[in-house]
C-alpha atoms as a PDB file:
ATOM      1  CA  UNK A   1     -53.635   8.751 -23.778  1.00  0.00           C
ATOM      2  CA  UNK A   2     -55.731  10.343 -21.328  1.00  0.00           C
ATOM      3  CA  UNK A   3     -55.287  11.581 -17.125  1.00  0.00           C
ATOM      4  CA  UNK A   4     -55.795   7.946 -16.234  1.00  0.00           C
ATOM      5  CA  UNK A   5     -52.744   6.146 -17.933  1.00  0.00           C
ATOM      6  CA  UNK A   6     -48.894   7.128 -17.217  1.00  0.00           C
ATOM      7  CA  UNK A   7     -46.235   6.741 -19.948  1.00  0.00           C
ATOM      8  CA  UNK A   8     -42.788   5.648 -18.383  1.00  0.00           C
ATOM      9  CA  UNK A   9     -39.764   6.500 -21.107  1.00  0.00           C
ATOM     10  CA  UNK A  10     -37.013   3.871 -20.255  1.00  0.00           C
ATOM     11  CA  UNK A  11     -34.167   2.912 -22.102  1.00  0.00           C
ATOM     12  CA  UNK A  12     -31.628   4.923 -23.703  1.00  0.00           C
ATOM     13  CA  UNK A  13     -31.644   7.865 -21.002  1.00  0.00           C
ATOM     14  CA  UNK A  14     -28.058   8.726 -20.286  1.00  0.00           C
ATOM     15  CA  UNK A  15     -28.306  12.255 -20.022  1.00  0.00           C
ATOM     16  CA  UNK A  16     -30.302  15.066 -18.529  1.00  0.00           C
ATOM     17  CA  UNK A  17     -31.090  16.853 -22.213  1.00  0.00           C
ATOM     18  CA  UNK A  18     -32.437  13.346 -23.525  1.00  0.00           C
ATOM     19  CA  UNK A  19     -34.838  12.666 -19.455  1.00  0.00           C
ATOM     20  CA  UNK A  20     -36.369  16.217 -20.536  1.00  0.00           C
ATOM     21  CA  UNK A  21     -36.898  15.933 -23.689  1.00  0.00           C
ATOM     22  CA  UNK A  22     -38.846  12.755 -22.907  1.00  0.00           C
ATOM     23  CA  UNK A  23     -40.630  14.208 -20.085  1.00  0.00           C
ATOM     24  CA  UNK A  24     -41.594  17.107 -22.545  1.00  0.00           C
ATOM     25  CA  UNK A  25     -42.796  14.328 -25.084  1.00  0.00           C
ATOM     26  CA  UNK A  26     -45.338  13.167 -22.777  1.00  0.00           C
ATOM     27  CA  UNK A  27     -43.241  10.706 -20.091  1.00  0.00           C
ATOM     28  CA  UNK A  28     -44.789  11.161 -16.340  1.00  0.00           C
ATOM     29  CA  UNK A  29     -41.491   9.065 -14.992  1.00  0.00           C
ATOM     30  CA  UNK A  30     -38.219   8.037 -15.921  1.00  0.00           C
ATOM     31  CA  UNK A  31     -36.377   4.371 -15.804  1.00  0.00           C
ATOM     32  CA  UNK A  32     -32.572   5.572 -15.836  1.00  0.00           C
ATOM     33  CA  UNK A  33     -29.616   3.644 -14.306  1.00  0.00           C
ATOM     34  CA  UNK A  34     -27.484   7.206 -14.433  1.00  0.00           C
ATOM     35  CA  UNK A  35     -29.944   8.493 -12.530  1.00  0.00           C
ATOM     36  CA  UNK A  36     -27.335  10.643 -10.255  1.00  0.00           C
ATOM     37  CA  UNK A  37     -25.204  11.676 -13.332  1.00  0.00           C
ATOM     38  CA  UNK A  38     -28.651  13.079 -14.881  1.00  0.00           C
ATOM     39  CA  UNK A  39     -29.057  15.442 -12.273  1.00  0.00           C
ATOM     40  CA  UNK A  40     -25.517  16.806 -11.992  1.00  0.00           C
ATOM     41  CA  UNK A  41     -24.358  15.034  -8.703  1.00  0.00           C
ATOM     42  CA  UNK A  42     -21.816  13.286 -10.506  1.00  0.00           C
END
């Protein structure tokens, strides 16, 4: 999609395995509501 345009994967993100893979996919930010479960502070 180019430098220019940012892809934001929301929806679905529960854990931390499924934020990375999406971030490895292509995502340059996350929409979670688990946000402090993903990274392990809960």
């Amino acid at each position: 999609a180019g430098k220019d345009l940012e892809v934001k994967a929301s929806g679905g993100i529960r854990d931390y395995e499924t934020a990375k893979r999406m971030i490895f996919a292509g995502a340059t930010r996350i929409g979670v509501s688990k946000g402090i479960r993903i990274v392990g502070k809960e």
